[in-house]
C-alpha atoms as a PDB file:
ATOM      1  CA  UNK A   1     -48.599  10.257  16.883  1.00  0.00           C
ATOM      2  CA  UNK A   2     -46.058  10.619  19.862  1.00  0.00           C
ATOM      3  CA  UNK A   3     -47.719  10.154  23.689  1.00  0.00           C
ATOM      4  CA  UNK A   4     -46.133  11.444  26.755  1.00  0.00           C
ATOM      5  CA  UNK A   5     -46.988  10.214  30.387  1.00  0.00           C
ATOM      6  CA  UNK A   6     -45.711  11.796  33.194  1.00  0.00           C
ATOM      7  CA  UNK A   7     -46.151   9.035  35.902  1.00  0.00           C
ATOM      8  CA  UNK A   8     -46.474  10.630  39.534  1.00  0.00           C
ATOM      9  CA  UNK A   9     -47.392   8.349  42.670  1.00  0.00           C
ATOM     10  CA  UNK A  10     -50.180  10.688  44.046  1.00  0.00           C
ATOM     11  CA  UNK A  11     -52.711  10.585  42.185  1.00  0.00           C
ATOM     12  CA  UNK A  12     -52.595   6.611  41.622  1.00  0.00           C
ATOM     13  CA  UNK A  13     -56.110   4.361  41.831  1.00  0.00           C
ATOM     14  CA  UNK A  14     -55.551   2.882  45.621  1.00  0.00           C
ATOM     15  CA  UNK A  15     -52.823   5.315  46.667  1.00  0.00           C
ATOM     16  CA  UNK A  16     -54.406   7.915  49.143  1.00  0.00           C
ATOM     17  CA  UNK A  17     -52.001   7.583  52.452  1.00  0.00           C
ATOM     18  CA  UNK A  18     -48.059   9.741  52.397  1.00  0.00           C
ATOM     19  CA  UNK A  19     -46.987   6.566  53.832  1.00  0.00           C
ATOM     20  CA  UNK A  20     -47.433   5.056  50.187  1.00  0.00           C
ATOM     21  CA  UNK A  21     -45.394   7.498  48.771  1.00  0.00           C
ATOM     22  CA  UNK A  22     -42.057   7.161  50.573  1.00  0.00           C
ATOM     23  CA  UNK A  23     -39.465   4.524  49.555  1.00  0.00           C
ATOM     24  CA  UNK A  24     -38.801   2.499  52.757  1.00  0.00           C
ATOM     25  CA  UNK A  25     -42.390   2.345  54.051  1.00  0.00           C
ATOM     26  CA  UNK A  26     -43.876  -1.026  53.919  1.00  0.00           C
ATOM     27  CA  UNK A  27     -46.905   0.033  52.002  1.00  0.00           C
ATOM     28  CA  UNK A  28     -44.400   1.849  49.319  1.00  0.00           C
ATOM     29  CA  UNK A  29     -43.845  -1.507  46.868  1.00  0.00           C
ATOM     30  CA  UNK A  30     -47.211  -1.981  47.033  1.00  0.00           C
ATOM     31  CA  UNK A  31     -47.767   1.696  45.366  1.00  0.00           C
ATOM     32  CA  UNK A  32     -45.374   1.877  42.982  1.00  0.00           C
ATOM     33  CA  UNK A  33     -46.335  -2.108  41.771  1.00  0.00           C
ATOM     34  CA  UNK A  34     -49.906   0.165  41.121  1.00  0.00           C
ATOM     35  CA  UNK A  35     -48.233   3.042  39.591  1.00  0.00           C
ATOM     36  CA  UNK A  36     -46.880   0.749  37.049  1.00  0.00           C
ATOM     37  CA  UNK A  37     -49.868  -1.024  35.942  1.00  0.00           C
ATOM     38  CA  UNK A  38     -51.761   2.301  35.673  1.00  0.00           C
ATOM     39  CA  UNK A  39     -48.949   3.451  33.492  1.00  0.00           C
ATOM     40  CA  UNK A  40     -49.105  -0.070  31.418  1.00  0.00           C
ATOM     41  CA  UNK A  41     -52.017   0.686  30.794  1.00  0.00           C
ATOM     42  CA  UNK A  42     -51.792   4.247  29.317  1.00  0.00           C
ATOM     43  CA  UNK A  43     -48.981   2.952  27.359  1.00  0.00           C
ATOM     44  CA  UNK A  44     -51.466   0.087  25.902  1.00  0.00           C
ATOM     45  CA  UNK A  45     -54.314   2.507  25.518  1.00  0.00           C
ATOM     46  CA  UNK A  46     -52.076   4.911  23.568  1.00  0.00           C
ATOM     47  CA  UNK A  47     -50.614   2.069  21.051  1.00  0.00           C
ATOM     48  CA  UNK A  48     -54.100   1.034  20.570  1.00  0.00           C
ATOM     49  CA  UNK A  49     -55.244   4.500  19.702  1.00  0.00           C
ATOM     50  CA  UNK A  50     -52.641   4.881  17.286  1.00  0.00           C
ATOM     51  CA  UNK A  51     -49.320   5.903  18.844  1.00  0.00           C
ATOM     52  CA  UNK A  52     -46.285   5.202  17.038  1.00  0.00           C
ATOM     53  CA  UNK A  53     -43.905   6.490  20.318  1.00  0.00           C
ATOM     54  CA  UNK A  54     -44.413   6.909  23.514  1.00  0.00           C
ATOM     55  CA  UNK A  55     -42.548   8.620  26.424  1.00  0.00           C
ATOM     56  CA  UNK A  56     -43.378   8.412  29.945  1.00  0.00           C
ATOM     57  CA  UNK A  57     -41.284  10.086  32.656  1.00  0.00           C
ATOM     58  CA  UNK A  58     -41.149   8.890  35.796  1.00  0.00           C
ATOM     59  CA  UNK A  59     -41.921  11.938  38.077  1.00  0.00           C
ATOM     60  CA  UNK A  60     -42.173  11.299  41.526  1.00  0.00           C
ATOM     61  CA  UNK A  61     -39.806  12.549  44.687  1.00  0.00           C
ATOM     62  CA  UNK A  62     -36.386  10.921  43.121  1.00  0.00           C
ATOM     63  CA  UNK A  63     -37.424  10.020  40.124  1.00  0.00           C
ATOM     64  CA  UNK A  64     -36.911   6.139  40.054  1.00  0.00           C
ATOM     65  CA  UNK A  65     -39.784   4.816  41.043  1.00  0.00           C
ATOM     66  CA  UNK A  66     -40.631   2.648  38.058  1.00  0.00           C
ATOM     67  CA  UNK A  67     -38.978  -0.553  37.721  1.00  0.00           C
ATOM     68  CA  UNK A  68     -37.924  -0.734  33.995  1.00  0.00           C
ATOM     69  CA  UNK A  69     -38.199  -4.329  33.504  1.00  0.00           C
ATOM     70  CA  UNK A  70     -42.371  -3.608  34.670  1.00  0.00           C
ATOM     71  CA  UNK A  71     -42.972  -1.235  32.003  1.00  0.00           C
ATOM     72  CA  UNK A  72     -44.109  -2.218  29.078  1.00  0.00           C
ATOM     73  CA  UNK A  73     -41.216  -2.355  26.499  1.00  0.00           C
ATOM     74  CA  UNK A  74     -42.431  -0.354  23.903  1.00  0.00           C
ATOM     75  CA  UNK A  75     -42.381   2.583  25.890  1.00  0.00           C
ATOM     76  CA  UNK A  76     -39.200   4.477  26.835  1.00  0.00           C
ATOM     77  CA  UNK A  77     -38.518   5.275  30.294  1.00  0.00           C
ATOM     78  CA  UNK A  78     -37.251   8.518  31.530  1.00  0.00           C
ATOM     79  CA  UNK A  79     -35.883   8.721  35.107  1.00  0.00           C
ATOM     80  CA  UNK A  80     -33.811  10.195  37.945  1.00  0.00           C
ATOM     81  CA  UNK A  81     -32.431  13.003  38.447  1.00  0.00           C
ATOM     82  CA  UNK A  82     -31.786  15.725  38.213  1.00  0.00           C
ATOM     83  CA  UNK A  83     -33.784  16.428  35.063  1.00  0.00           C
ATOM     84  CA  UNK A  84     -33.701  20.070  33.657  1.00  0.00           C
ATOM     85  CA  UNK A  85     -37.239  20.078  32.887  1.00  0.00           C
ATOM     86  CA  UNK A  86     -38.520  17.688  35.545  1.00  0.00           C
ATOM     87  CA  UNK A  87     -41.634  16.135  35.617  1.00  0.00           C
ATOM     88  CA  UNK A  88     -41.954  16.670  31.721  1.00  0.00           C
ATOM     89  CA  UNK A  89     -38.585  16.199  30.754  1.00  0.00           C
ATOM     90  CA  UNK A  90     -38.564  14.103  27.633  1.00  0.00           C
ATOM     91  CA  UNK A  91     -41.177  16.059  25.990  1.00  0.00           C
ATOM     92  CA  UNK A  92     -40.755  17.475  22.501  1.00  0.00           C
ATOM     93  CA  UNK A  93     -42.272  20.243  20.831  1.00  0.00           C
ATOM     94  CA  UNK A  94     -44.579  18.600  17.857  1.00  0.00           C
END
């Protein structure tokens, strides 16, 4: 079974302020250091259910939010831009 995350920033457990969102702004590392655990975690929860792949795009604003060496490794990351099908580029018809 393949799994496919698109990761945006909204949306986050503890984000809830634009100030979060925006590389630059002091509360920004902060946010994106909880956008990758959430996304960990999907990634675990999907290997545990059975996943033999899994995708996740990085989707917010430019695209590299998501620090690669966070994510967990089994995973593959899919970033910047620009991406032809943006925020679910990387996905593949089953």
């Amino acid at each position: 079974m393949k799994v496919f995350i698109s990761a945006d920033i909204e949306g986050i457990a503890g984000v809830m302020r634009p100030e979060q969102c925006s590389p630059g702004q002091a509360e920004y590392q902060l946010a994106r250091g909880l956008m990758e655990h959430e996304v960990n975690a999907a990634i675990d929860g999907a290997f545990a259910g059975g996943a033999t792949e899994v995708v996740v795009a990085d989707s917010h604003a430019a695209m590299t939010n998501l620090r690669a060496e966070n994510i967990d490794a089994r995973a593959r990351l899919v970033q910047g831009k620009p991406r032809v099908l943006s925020m679910v580029d990387g996905l593949e018809q089953a």
